[in-house]
N, C-alpha and C. Protein backbone atom coordinates (compact mmCIF):
# COMPACT_ATOMS: atom_id res chain seq x y z
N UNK A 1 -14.32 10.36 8.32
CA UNK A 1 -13.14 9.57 8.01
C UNK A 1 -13.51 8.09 7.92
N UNK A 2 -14.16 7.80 8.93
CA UNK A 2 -14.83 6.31 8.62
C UNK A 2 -15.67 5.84 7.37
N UNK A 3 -16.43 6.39 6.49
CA UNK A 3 -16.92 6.11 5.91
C UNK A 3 -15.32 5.81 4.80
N UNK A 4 -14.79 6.68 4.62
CA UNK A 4 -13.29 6.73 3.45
C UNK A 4 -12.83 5.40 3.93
N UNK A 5 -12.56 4.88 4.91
CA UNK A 5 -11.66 3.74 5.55
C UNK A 5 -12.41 2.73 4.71
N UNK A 6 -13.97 2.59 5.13
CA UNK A 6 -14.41 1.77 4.59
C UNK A 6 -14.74 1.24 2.96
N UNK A 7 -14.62 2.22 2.53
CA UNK A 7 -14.47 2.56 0.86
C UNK A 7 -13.18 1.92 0.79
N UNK A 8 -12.23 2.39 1.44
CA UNK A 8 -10.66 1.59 0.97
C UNK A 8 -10.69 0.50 1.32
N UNK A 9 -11.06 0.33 2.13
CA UNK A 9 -11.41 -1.42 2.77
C UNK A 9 -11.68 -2.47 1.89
N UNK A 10 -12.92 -2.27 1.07
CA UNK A 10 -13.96 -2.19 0.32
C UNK A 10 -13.10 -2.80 -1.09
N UNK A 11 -12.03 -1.37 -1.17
CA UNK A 11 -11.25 -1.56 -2.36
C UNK A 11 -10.61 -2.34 -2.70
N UNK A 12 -9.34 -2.35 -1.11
CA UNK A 12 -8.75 -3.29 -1.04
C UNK A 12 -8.98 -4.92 -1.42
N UNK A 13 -9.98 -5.01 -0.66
CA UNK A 13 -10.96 -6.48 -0.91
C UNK A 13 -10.68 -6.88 -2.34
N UNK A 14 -11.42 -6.19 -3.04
CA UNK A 14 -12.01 -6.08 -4.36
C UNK A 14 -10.79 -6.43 -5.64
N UNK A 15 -9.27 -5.57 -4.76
CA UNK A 15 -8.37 -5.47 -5.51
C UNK A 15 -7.67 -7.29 -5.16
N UNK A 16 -7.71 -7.05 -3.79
CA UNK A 16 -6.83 -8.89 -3.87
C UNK A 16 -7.41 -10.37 -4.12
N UNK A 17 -8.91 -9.78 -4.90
CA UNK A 17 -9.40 -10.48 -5.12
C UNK A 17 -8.80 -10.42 -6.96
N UNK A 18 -9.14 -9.55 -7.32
CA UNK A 18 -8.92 -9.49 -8.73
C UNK A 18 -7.34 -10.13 -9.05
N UNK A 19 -6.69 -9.59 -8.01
CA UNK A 19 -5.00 -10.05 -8.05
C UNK A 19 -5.31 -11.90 -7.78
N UNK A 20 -5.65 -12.48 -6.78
CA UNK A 20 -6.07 -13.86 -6.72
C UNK A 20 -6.53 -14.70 -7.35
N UNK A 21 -7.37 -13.37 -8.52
CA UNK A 21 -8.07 -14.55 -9.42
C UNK A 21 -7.68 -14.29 -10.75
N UNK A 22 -6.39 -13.82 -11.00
CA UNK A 22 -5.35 -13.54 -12.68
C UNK A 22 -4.17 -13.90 -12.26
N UNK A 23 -3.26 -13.73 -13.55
CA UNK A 23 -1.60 -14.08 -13.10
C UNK A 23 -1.05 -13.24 -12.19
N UNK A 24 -1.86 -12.00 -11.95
CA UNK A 24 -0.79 -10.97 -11.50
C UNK A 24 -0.50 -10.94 -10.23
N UNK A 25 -0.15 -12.14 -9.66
CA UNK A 25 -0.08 -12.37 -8.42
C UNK A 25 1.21 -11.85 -7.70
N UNK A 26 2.10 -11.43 -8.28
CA UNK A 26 3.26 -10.88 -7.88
C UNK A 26 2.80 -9.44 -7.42
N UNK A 27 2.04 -8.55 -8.23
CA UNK A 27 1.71 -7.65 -8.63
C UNK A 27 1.64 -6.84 -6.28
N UNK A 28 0.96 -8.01 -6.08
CA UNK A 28 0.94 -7.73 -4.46
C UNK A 28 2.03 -7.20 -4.07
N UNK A 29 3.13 -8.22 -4.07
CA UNK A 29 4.50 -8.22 -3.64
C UNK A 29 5.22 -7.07 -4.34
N UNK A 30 4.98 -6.57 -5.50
CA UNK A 30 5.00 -5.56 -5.73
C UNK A 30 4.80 -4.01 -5.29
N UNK A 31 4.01 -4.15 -4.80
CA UNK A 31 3.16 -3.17 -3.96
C UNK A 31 3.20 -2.90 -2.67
N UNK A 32 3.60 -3.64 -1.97
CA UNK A 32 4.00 -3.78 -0.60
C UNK A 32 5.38 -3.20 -0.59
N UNK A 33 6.64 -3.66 -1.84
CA UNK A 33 7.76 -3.19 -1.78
C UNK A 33 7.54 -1.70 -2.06
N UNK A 34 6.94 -1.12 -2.59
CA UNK A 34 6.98 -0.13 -3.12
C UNK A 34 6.08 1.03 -1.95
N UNK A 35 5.24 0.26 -1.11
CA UNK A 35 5.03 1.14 -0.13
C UNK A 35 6.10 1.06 1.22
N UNK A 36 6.51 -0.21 1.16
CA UNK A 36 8.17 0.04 2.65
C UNK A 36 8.82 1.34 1.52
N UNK A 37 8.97 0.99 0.75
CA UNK A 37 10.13 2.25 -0.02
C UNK A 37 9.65 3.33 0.20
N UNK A 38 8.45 4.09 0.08
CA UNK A 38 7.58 5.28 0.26
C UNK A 38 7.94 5.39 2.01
N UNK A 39 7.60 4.43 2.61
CA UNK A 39 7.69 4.75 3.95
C UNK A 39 8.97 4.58 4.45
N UNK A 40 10.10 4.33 3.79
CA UNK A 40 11.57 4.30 4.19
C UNK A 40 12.13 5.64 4.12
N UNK A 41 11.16 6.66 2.80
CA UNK A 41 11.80 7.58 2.50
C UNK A 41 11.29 8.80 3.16
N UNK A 42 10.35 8.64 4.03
CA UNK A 42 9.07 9.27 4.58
C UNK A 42 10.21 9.79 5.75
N UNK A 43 10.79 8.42 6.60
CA UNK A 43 11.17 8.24 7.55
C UNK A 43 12.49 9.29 7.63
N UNK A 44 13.45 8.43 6.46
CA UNK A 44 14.36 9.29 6.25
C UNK A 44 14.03 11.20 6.38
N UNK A 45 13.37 11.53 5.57
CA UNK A 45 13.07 12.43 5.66
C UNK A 45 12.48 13.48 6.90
N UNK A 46 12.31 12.97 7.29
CA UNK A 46 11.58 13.35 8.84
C UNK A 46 13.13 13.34 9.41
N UNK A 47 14.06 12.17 9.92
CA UNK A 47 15.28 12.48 10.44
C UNK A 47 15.79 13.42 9.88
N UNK A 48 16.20 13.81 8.54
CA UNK A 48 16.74 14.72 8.35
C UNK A 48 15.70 16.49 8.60
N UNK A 49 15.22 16.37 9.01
CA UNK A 49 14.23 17.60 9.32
C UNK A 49 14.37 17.77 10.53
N UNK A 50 14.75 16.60 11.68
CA UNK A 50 14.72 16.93 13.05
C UNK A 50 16.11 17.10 13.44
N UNK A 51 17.43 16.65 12.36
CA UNK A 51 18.68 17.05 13.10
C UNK A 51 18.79 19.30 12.41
């Protein structure tokens, strides 16, 4: 599993660098919304599984 972490790590880097150095600087803020939403619906979902 560690070696995968570090590959994403790796990626990550690589990616907010590319985002830092073009316009697509929103593109972050983008992405962040869109993973709370994934994990809002994650959540939801799980409550409705435990009532």
């Amino acid at each position: 599993m560690r070696p995968l972490c570090s590959l994403l790590d790796l990626y990550d880097v690589m990616l907010l660098r590319f985002i830092e150095g073009s316009h697509l600087r929103h593109l972050r803020a983008t992405v962040n919304d869109v993973s709370g939403e994934v994990l809002r619906v994650i959540r939801e979902n799980k409550g409705l599984e435990s009532e």
